[in-house]
PDB file of N, CA and C in Angstrom:
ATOM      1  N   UNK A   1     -74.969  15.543 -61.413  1.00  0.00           N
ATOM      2  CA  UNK A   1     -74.063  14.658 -60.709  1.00  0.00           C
ATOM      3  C   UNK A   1     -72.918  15.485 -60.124  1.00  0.00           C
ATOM      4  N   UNK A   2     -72.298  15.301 -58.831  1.00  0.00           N
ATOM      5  CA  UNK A   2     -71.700  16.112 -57.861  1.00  0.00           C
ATOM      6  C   UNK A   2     -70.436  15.768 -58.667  1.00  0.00           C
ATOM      7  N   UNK A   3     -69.810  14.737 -59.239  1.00  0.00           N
ATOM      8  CA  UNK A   3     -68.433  14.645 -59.878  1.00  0.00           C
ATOM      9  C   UNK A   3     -68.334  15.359 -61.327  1.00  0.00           C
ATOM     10  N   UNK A   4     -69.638  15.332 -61.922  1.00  0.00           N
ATOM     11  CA  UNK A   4     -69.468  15.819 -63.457  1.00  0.00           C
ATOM     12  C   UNK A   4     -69.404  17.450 -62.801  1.00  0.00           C
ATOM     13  N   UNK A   5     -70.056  18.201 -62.212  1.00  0.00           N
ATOM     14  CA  UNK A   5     -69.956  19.499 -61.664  1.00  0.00           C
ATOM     15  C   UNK A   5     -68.822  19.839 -61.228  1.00  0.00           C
ATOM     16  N   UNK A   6     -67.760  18.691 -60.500  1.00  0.00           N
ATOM     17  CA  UNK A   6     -66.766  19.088 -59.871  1.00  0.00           C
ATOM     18  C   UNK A   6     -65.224  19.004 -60.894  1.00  0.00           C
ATOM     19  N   UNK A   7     -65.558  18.078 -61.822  1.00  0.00           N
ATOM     20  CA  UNK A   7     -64.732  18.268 -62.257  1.00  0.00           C
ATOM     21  C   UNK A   7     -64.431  19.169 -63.688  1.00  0.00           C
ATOM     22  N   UNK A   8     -66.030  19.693 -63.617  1.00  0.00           N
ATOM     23  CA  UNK A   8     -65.908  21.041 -64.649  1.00  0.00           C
ATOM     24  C   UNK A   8     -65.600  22.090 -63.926  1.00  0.00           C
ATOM     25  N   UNK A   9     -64.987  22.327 -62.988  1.00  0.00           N
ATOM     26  CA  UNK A   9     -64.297  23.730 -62.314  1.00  0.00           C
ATOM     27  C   UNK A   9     -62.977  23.099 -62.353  1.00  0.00           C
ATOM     28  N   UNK A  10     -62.295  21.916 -62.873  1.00  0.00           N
ATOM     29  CA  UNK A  10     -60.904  22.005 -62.740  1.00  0.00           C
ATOM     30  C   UNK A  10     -60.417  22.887 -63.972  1.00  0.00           C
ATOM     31  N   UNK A  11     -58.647  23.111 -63.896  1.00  0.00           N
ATOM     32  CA  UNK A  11     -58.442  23.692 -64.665  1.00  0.00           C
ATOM     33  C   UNK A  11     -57.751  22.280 -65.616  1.00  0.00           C
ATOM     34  N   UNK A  12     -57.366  23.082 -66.712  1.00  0.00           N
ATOM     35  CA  UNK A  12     -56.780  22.338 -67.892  1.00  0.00           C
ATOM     36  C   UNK A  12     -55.394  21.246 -67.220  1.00  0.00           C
ATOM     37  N   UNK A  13     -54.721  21.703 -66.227  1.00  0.00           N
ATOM     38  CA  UNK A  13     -53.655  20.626 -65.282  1.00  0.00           C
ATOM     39  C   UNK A  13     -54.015  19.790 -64.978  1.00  0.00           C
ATOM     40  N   UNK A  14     -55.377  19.573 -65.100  1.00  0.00           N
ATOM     41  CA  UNK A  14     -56.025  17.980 -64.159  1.00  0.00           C
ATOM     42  C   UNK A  14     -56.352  17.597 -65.754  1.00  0.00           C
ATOM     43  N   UNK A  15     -56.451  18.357 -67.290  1.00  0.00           N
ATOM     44  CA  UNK A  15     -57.038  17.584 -68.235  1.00  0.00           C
ATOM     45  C   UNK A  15     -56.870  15.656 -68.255  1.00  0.00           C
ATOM     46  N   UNK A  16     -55.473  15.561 -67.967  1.00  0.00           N
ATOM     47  CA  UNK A  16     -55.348  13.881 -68.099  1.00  0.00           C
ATOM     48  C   UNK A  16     -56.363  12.847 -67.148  1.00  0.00           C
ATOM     49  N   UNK A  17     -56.583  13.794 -66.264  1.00  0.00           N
ATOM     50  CA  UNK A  17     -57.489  13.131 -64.827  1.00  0.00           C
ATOM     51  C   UNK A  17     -59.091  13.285 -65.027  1.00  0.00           C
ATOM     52  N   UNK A  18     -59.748  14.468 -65.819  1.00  0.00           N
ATOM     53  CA  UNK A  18     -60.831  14.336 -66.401  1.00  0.00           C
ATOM     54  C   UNK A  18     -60.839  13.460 -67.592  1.00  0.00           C
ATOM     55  N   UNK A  19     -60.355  13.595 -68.122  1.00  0.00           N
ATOM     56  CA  UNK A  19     -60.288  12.272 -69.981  1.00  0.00           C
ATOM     57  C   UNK A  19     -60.266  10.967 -68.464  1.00  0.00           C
ATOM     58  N   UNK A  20     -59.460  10.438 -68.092  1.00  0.00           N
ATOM     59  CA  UNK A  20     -59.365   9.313 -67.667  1.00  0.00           C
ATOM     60  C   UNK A  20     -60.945   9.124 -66.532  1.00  0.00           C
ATOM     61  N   UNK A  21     -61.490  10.039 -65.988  1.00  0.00           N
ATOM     62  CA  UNK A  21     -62.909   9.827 -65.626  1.00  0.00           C
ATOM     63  C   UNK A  21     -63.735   9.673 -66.243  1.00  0.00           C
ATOM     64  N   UNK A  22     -63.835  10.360 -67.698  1.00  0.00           N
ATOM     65  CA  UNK A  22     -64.812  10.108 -68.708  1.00  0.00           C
ATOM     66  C   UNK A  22     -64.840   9.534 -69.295  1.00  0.00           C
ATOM     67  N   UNK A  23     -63.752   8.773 -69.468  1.00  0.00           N
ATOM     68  CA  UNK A  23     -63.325   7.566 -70.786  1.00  0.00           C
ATOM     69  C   UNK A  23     -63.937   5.994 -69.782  1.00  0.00           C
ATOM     70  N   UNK A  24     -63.950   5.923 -68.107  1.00  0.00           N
ATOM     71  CA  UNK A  24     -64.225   4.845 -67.822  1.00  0.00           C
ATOM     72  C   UNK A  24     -66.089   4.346 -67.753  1.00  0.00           C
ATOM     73  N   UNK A  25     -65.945   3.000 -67.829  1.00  0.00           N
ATOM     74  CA  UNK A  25     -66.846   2.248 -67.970  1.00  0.00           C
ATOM     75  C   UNK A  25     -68.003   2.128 -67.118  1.00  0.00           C
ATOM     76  N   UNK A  26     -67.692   2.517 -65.670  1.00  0.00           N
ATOM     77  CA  UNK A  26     -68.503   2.288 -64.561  1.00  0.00           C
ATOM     78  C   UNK A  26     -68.027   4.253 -63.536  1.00  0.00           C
ATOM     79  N   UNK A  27     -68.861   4.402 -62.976  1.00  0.00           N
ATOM     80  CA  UNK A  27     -68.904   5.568 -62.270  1.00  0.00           C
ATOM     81  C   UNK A  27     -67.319   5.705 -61.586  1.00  0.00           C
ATOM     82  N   UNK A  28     -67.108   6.347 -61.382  1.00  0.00           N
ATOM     83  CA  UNK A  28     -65.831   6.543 -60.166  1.00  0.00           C
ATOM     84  C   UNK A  28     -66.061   7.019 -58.896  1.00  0.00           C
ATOM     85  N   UNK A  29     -66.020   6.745 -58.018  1.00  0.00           N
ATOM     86  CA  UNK A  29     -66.169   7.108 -56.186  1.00  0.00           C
ATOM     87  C   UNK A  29     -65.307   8.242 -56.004  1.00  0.00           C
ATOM     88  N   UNK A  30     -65.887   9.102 -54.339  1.00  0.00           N
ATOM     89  CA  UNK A  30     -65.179   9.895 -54.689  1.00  0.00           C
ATOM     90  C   UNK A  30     -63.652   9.593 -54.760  1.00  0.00           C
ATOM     91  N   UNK A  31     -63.599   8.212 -53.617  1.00  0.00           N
ATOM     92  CA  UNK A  31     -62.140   8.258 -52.996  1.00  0.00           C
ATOM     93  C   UNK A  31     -61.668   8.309 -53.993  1.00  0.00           C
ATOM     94  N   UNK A  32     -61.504   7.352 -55.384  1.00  0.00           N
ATOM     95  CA  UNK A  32     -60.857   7.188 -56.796  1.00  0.00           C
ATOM     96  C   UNK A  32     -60.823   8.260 -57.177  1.00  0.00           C
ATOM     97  N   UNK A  33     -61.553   9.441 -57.327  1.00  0.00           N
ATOM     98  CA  UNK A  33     -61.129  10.798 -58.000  1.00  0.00           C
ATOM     99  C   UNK A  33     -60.329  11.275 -57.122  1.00  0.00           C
ATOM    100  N   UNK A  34     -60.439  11.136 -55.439  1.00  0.00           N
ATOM    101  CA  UNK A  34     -59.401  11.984 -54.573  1.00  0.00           C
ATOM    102  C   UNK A  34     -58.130  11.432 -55.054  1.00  0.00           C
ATOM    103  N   UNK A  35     -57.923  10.410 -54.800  1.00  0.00           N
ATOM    104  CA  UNK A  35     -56.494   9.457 -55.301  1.00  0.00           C
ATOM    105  C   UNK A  35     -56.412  10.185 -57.014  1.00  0.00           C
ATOM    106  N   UNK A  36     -56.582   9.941 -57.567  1.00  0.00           N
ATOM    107  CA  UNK A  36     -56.005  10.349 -59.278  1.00  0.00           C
ATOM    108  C   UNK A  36     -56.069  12.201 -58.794  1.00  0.00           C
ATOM    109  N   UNK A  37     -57.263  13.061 -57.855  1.00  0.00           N
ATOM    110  CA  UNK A  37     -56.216  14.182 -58.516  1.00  0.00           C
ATOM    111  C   UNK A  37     -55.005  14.517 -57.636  1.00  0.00           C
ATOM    112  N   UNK A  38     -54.713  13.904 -56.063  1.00  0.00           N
ATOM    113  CA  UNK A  38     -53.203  13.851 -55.270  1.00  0.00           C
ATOM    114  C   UNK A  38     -52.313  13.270 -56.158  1.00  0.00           C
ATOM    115  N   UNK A  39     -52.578  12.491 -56.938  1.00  0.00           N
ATOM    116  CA  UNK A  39     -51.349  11.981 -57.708  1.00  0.00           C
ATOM    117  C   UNK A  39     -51.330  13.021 -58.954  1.00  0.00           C
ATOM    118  N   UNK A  40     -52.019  13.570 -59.532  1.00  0.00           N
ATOM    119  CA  UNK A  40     -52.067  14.711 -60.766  1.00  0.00           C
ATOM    120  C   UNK A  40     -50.825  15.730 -59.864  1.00  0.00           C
ATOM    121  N   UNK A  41     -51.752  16.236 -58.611  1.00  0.00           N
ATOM    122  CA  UNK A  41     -51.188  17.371 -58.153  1.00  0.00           C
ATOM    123  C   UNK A  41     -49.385  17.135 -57.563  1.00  0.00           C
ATOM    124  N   UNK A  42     -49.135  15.629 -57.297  1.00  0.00           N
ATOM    125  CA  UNK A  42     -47.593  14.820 -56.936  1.00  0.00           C
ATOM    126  C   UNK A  42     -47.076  15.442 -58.164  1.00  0.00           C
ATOM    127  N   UNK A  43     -47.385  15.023 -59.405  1.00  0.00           N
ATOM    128  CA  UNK A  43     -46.716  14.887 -60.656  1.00  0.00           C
ATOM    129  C   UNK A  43     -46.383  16.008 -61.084  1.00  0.00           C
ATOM    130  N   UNK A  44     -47.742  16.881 -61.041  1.00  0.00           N
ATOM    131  CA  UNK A  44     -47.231  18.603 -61.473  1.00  0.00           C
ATOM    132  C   UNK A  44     -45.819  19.332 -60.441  1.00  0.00           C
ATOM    133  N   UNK A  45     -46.315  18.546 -59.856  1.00  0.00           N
ATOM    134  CA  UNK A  45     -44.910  19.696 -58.256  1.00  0.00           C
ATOM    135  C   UNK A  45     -43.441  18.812 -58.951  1.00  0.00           C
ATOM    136  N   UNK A  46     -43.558  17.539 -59.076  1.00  0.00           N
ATOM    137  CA  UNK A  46     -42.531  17.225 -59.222  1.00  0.00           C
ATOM    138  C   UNK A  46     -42.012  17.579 -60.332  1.00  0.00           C
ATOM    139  N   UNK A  47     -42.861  17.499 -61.562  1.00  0.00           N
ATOM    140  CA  UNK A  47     -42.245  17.950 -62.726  1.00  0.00           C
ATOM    141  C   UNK A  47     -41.988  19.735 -62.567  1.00  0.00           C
ATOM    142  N   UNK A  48     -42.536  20.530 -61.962  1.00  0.00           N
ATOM    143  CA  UNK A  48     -42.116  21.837 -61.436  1.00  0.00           C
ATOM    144  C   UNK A  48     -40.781  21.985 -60.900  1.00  0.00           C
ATOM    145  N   UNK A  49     -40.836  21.014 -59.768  1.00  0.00           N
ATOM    146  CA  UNK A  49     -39.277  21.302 -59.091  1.00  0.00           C
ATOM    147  C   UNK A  49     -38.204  20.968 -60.417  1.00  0.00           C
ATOM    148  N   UNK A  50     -38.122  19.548 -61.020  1.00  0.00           N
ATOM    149  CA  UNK A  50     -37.124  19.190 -61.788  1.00  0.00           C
ATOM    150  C   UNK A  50     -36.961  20.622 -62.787  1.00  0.00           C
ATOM    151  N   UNK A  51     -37.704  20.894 -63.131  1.00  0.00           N
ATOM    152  CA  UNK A  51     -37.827  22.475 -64.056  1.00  0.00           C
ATOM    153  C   UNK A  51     -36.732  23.392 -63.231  1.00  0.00           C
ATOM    154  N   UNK A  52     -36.933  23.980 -61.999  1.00  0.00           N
ATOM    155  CA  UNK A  52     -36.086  24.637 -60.956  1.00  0.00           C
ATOM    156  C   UNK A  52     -34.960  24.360 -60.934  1.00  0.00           C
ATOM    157  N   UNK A  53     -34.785  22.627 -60.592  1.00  0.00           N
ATOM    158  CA  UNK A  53     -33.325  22.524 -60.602  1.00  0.00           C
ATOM    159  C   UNK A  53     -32.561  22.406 -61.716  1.00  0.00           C
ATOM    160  N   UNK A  54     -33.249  22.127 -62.798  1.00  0.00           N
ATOM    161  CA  UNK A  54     -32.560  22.322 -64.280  1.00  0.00           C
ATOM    162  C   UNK A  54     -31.649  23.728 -64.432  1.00  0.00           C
ATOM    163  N   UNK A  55     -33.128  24.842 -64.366  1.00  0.00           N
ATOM    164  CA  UNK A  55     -32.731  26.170 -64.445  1.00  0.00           C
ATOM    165  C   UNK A  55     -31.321  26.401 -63.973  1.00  0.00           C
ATOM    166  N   UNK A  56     -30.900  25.955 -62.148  1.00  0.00           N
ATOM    167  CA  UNK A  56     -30.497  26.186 -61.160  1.00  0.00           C
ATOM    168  C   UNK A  56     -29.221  26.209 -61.634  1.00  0.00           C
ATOM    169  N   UNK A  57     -29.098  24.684 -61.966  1.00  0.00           N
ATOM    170  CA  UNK A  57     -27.857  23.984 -62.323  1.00  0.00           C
ATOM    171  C   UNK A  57     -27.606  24.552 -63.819  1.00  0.00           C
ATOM    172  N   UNK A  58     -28.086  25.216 -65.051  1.00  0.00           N
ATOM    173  CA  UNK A  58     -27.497  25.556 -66.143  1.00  0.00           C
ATOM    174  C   UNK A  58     -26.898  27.238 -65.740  1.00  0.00           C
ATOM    175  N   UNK A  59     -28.017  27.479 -64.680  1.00  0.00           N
ATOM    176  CA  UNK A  59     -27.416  29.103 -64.532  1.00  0.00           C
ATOM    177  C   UNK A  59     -26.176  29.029 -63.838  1.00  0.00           C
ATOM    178  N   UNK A  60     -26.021  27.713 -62.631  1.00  0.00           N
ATOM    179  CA  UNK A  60     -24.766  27.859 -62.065  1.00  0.00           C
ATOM    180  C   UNK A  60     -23.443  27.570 -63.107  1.00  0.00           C
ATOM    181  N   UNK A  61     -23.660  26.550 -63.798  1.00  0.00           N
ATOM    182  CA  UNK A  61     -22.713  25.940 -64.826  1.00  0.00           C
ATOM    183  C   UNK A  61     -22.286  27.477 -65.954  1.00  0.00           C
ATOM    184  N   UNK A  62     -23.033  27.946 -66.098  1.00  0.00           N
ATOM    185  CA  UNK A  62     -22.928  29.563 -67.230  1.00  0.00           C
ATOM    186  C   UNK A  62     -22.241  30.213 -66.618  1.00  0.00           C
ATOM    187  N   UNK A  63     -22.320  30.423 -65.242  1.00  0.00           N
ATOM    188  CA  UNK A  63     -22.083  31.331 -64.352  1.00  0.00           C
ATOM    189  C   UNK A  63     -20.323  31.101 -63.794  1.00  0.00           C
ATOM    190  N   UNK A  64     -20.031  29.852 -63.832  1.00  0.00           N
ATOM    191  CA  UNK A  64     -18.557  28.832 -63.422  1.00  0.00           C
ATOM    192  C   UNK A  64     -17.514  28.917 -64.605  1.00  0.00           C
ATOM    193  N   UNK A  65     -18.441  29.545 -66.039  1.00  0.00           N
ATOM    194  CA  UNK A  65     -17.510  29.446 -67.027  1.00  0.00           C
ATOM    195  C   UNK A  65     -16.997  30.676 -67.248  1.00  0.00           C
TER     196      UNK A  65
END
């Protein structure tokens, strides 16, 4: 099956998005896997940036004292 193949080359960042394909009841299309991994890949960037500006803002605040 072209989805069980495809989603054994993801890496461990999509793990929540494979469990949630394998755990359902009926097949998933592709569009439904395209949609869950753009939203995986939304979530990782965003939780990345907030990481950045954390850094940003404690180094500036260290840096002011």
């Amino acid at each position: 099956d072209f989805i069980e193949k495809f989603l054994e080359g993801l890496d461990d960042t999509f793990e929540p998005v494979i469990d949630a394909v394998n755990s359902r009841d009926t097949a998933i299309t592709f569009d439904e896997l395209h949609e869950k991994l753009i939203n995986r890949e939304l979530a990782l960037h965003i939780s990345s940036s907030n990481v950045l500006v954390t850094a940003y803002l404690t180094h500036t605040q260290c840096s002011n004292q």
